[in-house]
C-alpha atoms as a PDB file:
ATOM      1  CA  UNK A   1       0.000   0.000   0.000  1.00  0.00           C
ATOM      2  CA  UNK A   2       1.245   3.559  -1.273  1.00  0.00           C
ATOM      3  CA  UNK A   3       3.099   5.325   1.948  1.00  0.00           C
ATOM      4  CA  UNK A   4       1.557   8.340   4.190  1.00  0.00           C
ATOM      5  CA  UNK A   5      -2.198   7.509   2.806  1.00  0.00           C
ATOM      6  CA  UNK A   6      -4.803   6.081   4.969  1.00  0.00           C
ATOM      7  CA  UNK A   7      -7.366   4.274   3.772  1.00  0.00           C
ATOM      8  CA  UNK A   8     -11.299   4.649   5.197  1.00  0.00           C
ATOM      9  CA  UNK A   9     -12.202   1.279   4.314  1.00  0.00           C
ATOM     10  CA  UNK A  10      -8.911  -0.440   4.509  1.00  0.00           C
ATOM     11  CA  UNK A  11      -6.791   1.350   7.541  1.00  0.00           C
ATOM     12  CA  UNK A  12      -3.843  -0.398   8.381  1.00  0.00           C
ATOM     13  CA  UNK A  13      -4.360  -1.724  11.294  1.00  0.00           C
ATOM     14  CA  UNK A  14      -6.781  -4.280   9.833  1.00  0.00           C
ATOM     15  CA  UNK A  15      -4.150  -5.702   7.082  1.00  0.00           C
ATOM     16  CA  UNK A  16      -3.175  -7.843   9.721  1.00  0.00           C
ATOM     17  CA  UNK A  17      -6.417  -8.841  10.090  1.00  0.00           C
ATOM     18  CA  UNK A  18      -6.952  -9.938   6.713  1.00  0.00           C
ATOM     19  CA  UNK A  19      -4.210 -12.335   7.144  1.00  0.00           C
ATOM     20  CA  UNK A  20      -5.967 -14.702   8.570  1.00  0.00           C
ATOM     21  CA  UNK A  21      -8.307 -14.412   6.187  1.00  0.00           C
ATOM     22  CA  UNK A  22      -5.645 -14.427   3.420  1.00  0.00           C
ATOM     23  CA  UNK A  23      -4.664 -17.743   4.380  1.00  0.00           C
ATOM     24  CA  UNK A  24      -8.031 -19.629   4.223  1.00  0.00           C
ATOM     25  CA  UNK A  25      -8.303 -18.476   0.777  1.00  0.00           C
ATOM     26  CA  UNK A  26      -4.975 -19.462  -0.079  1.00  0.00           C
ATOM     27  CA  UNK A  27      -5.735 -22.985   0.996  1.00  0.00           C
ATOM     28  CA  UNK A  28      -8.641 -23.189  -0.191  1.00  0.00           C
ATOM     29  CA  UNK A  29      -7.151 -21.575  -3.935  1.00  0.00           C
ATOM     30  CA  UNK A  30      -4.309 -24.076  -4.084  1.00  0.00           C
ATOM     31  CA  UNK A  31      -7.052 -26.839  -3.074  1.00  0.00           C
ATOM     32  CA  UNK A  32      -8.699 -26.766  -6.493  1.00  0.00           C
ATOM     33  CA  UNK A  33     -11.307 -24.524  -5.284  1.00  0.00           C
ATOM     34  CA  UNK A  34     -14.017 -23.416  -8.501  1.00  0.00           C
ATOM     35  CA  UNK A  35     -14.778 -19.766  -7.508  1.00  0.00           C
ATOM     36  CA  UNK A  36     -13.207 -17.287  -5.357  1.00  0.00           C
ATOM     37  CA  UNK A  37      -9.613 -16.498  -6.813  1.00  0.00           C
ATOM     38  CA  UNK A  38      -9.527 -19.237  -8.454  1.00  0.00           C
ATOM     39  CA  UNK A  39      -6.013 -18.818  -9.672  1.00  0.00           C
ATOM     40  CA  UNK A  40      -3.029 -17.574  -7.326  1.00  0.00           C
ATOM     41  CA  UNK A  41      -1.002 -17.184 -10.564  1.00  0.00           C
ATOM     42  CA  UNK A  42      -0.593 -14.228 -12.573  1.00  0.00           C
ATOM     43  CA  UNK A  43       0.022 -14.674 -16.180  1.00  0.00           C
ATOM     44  CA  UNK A  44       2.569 -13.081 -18.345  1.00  0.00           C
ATOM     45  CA  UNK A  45       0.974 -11.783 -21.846  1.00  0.00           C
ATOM     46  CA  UNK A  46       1.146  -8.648 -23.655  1.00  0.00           C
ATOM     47  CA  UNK A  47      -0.491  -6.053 -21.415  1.00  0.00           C
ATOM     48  CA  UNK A  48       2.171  -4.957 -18.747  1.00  0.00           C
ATOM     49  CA  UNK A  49       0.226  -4.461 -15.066  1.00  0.00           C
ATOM     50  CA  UNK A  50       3.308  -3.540 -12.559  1.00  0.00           C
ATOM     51  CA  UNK A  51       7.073  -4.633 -10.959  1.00  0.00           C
ATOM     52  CA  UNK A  52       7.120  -7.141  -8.606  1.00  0.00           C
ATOM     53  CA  UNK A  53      10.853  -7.864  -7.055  1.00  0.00           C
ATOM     54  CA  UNK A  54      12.225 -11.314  -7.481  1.00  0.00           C
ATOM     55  CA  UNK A  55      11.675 -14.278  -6.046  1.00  0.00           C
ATOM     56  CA  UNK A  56      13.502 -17.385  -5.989  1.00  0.00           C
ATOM     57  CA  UNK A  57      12.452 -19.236  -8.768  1.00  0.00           C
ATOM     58  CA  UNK A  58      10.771 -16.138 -10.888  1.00  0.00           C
ATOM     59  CA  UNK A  59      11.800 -17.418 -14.574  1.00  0.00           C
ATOM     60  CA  UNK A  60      14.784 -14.704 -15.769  1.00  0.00           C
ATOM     61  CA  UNK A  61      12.441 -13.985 -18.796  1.00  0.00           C
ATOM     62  CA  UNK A  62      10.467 -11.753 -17.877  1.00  0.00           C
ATOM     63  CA  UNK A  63      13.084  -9.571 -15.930  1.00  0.00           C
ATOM     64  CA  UNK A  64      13.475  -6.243 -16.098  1.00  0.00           C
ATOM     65  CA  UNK A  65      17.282  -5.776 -17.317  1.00  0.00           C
ATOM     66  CA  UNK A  66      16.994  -2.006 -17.678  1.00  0.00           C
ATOM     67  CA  UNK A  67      15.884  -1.721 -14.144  1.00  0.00           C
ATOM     68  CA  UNK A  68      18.357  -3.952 -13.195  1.00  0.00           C
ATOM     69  CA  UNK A  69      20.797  -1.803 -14.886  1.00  0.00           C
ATOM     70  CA  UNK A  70      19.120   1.587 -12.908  1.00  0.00           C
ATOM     71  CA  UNK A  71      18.748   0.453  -9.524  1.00  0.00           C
ATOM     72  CA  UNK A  72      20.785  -2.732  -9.092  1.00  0.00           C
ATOM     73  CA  UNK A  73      18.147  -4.334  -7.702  1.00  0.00           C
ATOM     74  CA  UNK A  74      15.808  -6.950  -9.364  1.00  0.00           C
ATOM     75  CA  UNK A  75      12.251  -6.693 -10.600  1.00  0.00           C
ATOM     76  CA  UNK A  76       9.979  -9.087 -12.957  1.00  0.00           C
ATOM     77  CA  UNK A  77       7.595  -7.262 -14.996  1.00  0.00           C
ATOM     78  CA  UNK A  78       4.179  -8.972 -14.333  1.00  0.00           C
ATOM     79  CA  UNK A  79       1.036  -8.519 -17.147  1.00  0.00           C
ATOM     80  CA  UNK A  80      -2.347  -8.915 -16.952  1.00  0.00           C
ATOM     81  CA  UNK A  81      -3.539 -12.499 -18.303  1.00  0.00           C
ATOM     82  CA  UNK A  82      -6.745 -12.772 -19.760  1.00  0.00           C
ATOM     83  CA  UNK A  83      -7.971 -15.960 -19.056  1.00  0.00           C
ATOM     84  CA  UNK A  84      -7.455 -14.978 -15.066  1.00  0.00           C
ATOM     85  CA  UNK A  85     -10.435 -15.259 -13.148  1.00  0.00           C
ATOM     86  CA  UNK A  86     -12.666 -11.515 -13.358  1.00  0.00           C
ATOM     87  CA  UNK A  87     -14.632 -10.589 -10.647  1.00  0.00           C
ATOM     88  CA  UNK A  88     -16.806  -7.925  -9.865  1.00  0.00           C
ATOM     89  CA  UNK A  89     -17.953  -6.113  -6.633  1.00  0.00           C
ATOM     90  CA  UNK A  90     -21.671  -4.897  -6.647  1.00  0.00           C
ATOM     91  CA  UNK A  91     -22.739  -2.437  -4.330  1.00  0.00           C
ATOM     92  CA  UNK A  92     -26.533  -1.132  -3.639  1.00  0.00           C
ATOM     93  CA  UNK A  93     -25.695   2.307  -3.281  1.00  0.00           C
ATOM     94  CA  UNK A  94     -30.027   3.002  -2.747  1.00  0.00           C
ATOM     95  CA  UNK A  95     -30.434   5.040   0.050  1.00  0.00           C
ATOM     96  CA  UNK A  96     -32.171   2.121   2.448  1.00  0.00           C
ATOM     97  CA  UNK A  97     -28.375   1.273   2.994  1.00  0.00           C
ATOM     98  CA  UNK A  98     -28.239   4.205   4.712  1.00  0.00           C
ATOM     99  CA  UNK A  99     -29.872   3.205   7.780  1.00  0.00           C
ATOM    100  CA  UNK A 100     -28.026   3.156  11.250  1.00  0.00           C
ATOM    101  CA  UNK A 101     -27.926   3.626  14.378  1.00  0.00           C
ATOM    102  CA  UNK A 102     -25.725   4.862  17.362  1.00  0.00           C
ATOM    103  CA  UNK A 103     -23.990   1.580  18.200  1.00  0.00           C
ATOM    104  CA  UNK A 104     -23.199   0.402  14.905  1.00  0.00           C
ATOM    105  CA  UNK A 105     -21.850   1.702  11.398  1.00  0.00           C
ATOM    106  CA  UNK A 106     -24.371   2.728   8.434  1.00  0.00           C
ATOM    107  CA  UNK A 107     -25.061  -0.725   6.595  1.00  0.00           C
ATOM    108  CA  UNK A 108     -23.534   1.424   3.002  1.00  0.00           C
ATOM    109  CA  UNK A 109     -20.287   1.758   5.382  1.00  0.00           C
ATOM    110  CA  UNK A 110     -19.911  -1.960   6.189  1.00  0.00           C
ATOM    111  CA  UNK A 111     -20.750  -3.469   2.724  1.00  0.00           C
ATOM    112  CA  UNK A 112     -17.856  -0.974   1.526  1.00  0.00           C
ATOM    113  CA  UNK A 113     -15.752  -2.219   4.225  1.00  0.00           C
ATOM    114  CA  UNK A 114     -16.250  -5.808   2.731  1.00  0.00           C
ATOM    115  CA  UNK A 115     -15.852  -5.023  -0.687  1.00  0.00           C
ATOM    116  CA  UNK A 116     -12.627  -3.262   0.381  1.00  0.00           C
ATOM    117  CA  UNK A 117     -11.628  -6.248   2.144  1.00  0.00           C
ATOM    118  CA  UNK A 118     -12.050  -8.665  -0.680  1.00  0.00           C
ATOM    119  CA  UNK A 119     -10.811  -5.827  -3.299  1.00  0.00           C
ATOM    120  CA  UNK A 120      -7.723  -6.336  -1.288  1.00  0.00           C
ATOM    121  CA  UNK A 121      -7.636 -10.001  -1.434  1.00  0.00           C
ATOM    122  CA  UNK A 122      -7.845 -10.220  -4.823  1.00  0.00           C
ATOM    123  CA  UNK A 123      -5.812  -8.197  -5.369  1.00  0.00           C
ATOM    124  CA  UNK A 124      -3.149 -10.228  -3.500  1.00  0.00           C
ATOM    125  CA  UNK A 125      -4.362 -13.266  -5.497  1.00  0.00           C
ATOM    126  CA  UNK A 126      -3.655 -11.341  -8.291  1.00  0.00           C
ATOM    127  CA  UNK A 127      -7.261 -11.530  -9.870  1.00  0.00           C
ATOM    128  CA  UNK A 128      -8.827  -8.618 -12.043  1.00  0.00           C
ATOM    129  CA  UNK A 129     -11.862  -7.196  -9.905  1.00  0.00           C
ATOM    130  CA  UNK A 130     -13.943  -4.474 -11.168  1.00  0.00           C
ATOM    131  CA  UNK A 131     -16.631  -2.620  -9.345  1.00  0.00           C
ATOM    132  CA  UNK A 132     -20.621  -1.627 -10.114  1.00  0.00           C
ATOM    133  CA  UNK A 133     -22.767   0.428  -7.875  1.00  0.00           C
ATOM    134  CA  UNK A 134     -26.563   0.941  -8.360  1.00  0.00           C
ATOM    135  CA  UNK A 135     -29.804   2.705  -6.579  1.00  0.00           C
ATOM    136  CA  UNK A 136     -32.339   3.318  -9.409  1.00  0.00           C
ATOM    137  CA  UNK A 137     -29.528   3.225 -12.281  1.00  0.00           C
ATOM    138  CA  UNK A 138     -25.876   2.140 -12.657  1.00  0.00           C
ATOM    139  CA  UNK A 139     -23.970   5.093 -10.744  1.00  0.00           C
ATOM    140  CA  UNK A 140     -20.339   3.567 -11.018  1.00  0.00           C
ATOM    141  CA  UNK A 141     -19.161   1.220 -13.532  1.00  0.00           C
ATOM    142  CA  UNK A 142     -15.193   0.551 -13.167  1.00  0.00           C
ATOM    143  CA  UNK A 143     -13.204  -2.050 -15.361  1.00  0.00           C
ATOM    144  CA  UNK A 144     -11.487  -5.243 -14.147  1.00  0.00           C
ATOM    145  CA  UNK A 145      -7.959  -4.604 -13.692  1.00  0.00           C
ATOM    146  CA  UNK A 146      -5.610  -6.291 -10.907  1.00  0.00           C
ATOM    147  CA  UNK A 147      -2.830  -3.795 -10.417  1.00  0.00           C
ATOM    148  CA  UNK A 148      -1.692  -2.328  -6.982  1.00  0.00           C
ATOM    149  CA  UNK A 149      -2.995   1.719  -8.629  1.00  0.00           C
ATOM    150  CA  UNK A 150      -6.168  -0.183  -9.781  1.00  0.00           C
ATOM    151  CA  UNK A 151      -6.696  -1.251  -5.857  1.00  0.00           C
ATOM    152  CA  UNK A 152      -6.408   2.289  -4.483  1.00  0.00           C
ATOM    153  CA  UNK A 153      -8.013   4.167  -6.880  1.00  0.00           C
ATOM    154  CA  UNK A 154     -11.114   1.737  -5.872  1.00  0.00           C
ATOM    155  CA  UNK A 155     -10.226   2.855  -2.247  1.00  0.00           C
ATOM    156  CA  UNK A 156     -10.568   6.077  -2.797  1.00  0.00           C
ATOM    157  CA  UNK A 157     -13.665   5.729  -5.127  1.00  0.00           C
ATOM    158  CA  UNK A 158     -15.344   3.888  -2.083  1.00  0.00           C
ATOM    159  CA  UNK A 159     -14.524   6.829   0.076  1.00  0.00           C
ATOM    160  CA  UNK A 160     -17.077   9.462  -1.615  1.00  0.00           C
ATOM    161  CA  UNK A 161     -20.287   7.020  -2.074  1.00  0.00           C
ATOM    162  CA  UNK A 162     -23.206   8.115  -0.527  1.00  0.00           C
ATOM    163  CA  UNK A 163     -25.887   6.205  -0.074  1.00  0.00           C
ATOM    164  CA  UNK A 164     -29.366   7.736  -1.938  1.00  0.00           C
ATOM    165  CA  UNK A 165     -32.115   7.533  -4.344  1.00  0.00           C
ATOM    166  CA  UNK A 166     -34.364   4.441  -4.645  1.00  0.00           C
ATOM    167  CA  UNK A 167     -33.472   0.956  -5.609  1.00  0.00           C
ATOM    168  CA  UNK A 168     -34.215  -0.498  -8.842  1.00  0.00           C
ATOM    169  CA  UNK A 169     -32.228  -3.950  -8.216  1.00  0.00           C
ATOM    170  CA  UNK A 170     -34.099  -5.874 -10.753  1.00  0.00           C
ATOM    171  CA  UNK A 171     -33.607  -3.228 -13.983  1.00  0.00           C
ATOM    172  CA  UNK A 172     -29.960  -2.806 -12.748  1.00  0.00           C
ATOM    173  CA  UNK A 173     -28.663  -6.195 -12.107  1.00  0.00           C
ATOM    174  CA  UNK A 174     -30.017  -6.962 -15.785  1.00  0.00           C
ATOM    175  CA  UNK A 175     -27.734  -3.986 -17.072  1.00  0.00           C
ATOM    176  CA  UNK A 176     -24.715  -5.726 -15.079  1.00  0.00           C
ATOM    177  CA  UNK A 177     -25.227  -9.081 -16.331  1.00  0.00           C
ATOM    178  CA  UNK A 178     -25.102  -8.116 -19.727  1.00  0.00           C
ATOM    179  CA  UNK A 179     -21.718  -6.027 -18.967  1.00  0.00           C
ATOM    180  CA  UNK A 180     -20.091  -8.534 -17.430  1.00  0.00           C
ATOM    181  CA  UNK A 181     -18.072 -11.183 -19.389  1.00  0.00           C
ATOM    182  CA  UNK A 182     -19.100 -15.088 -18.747  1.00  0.00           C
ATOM    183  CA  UNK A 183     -18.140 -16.922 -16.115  1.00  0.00           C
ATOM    184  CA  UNK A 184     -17.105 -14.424 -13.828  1.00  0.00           C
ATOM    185  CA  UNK A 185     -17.566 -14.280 -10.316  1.00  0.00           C
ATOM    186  CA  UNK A 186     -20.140 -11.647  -8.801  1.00  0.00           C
ATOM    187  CA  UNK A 187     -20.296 -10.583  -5.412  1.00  0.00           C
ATOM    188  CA  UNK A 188     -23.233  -8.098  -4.506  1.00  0.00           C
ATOM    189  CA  UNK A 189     -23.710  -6.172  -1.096  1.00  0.00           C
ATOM    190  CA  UNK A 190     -27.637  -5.041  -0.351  1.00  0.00           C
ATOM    191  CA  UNK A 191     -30.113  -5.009   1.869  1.00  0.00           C
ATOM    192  CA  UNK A 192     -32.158  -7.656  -0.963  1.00  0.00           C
ATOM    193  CA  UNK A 193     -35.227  -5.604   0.155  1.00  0.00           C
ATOM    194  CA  UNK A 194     -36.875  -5.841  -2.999  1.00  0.00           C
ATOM    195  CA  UNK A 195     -39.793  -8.135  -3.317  1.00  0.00           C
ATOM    196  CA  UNK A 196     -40.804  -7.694  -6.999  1.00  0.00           C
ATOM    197  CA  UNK A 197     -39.878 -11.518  -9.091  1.00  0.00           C
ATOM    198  CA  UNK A 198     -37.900  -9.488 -12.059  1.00  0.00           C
ATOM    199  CA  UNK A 199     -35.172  -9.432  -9.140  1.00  0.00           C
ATOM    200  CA  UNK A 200     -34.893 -12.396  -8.668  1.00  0.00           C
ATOM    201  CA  UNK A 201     -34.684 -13.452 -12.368  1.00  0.00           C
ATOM    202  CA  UNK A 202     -32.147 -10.776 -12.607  1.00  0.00           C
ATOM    203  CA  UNK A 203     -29.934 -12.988 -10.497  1.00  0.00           C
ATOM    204  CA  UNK A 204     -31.022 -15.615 -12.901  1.00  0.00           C
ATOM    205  CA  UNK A 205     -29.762 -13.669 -15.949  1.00  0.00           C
ATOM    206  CA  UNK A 206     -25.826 -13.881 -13.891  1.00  0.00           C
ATOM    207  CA  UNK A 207     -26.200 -17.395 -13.305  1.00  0.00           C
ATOM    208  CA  UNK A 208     -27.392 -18.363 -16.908  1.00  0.00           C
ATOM    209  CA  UNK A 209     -24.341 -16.839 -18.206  1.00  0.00           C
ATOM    210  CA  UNK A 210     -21.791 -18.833 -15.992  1.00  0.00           C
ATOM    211  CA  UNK A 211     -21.105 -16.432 -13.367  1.00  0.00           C
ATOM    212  CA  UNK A 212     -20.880 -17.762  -9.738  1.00  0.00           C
ATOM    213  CA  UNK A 213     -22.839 -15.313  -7.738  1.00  0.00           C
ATOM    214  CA  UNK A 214     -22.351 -14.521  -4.113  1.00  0.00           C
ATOM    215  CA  UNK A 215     -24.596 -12.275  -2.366  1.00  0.00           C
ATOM    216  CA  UNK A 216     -23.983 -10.388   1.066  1.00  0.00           C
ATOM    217  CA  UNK A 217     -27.164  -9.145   2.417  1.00  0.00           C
ATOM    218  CA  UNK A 218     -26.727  -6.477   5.048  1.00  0.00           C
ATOM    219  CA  UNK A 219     -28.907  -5.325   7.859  1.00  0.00           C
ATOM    220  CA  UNK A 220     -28.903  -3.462  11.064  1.00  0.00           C
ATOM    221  CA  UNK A 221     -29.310  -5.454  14.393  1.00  0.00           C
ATOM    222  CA  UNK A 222     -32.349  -3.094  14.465  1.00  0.00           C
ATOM    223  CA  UNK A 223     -33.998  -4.618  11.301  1.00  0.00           C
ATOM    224  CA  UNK A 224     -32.942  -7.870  12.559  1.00  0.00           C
ATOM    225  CA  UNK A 225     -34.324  -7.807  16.285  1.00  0.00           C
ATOM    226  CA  UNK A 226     -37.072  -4.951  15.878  1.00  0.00           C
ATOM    227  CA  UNK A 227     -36.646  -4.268  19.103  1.00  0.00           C
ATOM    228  CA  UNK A 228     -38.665  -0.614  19.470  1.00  0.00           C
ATOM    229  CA  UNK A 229     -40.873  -0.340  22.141  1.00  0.00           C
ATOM    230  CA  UNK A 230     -44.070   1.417  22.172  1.00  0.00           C
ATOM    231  CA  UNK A 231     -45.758   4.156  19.357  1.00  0.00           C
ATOM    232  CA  UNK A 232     -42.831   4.909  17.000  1.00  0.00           C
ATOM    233  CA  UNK A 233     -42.831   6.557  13.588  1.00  0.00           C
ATOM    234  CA  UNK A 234     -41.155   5.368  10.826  1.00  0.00           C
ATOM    235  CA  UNK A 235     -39.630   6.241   7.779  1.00  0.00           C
ATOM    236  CA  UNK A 236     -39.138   4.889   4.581  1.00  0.00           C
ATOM    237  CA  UNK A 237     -35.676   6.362   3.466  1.00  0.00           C
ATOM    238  CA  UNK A 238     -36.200   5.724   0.041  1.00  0.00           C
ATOM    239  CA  UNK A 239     -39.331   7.595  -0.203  1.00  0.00           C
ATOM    240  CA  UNK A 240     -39.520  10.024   3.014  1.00  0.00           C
ATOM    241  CA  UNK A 241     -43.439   8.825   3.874  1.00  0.00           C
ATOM    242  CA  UNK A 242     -43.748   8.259   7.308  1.00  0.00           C
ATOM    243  CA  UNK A 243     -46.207   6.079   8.970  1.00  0.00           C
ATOM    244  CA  UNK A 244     -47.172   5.345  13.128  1.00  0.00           C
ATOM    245  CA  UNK A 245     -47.580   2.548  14.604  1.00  0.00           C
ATOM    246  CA  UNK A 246     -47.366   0.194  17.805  1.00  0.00           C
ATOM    247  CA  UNK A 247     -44.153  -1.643  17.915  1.00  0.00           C
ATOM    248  CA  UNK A 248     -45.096  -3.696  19.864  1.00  0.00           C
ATOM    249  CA  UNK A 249     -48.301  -4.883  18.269  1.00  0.00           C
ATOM    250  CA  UNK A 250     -46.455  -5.242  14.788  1.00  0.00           C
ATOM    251  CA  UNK A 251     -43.109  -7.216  16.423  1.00  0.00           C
ATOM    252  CA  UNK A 252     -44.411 -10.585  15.477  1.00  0.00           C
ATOM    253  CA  UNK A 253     -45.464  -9.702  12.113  1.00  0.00           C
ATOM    254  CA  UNK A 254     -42.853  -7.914  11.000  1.00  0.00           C
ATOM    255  CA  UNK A 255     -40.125 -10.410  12.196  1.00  0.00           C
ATOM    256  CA  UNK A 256     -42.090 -13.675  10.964  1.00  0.00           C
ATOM    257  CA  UNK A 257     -42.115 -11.731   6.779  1.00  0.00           C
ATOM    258  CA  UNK A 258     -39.059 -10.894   7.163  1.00  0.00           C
ATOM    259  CA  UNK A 259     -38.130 -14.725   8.195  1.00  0.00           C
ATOM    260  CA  UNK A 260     -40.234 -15.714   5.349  1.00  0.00           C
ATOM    261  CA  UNK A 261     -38.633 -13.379   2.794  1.00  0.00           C
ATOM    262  CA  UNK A 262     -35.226 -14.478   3.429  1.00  0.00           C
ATOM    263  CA  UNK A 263     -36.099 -18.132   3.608  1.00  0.00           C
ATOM    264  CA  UNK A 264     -37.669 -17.716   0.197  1.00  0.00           C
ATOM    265  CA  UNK A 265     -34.651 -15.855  -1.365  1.00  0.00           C
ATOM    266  CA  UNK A 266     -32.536 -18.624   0.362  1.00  0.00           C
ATOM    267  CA  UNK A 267     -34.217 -21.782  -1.319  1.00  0.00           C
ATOM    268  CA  UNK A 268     -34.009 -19.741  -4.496  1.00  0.00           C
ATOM    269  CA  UNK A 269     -30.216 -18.790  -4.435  1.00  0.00           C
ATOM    270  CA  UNK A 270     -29.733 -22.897  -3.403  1.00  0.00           C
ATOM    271  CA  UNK A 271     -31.659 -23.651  -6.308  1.00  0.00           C
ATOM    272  CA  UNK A 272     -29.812 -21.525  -8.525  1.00  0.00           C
ATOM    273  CA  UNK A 273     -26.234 -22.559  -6.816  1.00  0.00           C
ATOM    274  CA  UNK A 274     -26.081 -18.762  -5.287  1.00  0.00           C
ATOM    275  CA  UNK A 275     -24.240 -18.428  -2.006  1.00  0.00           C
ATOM    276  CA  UNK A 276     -26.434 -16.346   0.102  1.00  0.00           C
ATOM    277  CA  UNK A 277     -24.791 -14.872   3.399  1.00  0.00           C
ATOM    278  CA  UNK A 278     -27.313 -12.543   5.702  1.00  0.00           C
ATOM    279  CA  UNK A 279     -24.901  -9.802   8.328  1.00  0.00           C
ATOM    280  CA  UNK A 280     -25.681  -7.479  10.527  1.00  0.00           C
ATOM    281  CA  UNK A 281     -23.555  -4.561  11.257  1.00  0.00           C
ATOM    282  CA  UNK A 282     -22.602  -4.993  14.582  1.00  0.00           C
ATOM    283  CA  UNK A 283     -20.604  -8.147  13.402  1.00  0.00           C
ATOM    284  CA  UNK A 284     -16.915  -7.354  13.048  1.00  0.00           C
ATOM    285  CA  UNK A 285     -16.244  -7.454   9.398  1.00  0.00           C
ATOM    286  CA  UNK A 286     -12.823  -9.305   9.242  1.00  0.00           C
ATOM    287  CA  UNK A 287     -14.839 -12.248  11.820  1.00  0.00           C
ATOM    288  CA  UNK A 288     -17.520 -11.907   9.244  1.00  0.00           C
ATOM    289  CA  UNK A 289     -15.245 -12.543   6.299  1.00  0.00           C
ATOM    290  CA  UNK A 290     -13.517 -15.525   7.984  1.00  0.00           C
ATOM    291  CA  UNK A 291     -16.816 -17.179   8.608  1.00  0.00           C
ATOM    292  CA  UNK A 292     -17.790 -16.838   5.094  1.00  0.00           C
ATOM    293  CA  UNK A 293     -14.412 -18.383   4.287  1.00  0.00           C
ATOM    294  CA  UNK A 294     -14.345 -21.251   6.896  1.00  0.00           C
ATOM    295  CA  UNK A 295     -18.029 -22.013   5.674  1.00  0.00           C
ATOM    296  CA  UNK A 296     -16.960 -22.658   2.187  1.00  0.00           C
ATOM    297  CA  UNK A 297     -14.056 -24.359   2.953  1.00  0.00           C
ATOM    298  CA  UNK A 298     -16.303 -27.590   4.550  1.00  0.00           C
ATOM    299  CA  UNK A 299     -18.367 -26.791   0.899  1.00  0.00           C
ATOM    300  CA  UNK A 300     -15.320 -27.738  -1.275  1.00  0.00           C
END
């Protein structure tokens, strides 16, 4: 990471952290694994990406003599390789990821602080990840690329999203599954509170084209618990219309569709071969990352 520049979403005193996490992934690459970083090697074709020094081993073609000559010190030249595996982050930027409260960060903040996270660890896989972002249209669309330049000027992209606007999941997944090449792997971060079906065949349209899809859904430990008490008003953040009403009388209800909704986008994403993770915010991200990791490892 570039010197005398802190990262929001990846400080450094959770690289070490990560290197736990690093590790599981590793094993789990170099185990065959069909998915995540699926290849820890980088290729060497036409398009150069960055210096790496030299390692034991590194063949002596694709060093960097004039370097050598400069610095007397010794770097390969690494390039991108096509057939690497391409993944792309997808964030739901609508403004229902805003939500938060006092004790924990916005639910917008944490899904960037996973994205960073696994930005990061592709990058040290060295796989190309790109990034989307959506509310009601495509806000961000950023190419796959695997450089160490690529990785912060994501960083810093992630640092001025704002959460707003209303979500329009099923329109905009569509417009990302046509974008994105086949067989890549997807990884989006929402809420998933969208109940209309062209959603859900929007995830459909990913799958169909060979993509392995991975969705994060993210929600506050007050979505998850409802735990108001008494006459509360609430707002819809998307639209600003409020409404009143008895916590305590709509606790059951609201809990038990919420169950349901989640159970039914469950059997679909197992249907469909879609891992489907559900977090809450107050969940440390790095723990929730190496839960996700240690779950897949007893999949493969």
């Amino acid at each position: 990471m570039a010197k005398n520049r802190t990262y929001q979403y990846l400080p450094p005193e959770t690289l070490d952290s990560l290197r736990n996490i690093e590790l599981v992934a590793r094993g789990l690459v170099e185990g065959g694994m069909l998915g995540l970083h699926r290849s820890p090697y980088h290729g060497f074709s036409s398009e150069f990406a960055e210096y790496r020094k030299y390692s034991s081993g590194d063949s002596l073609k694709y060093l960097d003599w004039k370097v050598l000559a400069r610095t007397d010190r010794y770097y390969i030249r690494r390039f991108e390789e096509e057939t690497n595996l391409r993944s792309y982050i997808v964030l739901d930027q609508s403004a229902s990821m805003g939500m938060s409260d006092t004790d924990a960060p916005v639910k917008f903040n944490y899904a960037c602080y996973l994205a960073a996270a696994f930005m990061y660890l592709m990058h040290r896989q060295h796989d190309g990840f790109g990034l989307f972002t959506y509310s009601d249209r495509i806000r961000k669309a950023v190419e796959c690329k695997s450089s160490l330049p690529h990785l912060m000027d994501l960083l810093k992209l992630l640092e001025n999203l704002k959460p707003s606007g209303k979500s329009s999941a099923e329109h905009c997944l569509n417009l990302i599954a046509e974008q994105v090449p086949k067989r890549s792997l997807v990884i989006i971060f929402s809420d998933f509170f969208d109940y209309r079906p062209d959603f859900l065949n929007a995830l459909h349209h990913l799958t169909f084209k060979g993509c392995e899809v991975i969705l994060f859904q993210v929600l506050n430990d007050l979505e998850k618990e409802f735990p108001y008490k008494g006459l509360i008003e609430f707002e819809d953040i998307e639209t600003g219309a409020t409404i009143d009403l008895e916590s305590d009388a709509c606790r059951d209800y609201f809990l038990r569709e919420l169950n349901k909704y989640n159970a039914g986008l469950k059997n679909f994403c197992d249907s469909r071969k879609i891992a489907f993770e559900t977090l809450t915010t107050s969940t440390a991200f790095e723990k929730a990352l190496l839960a996700y990791f240690s779950k897949r490892e007893e999949l493969f």
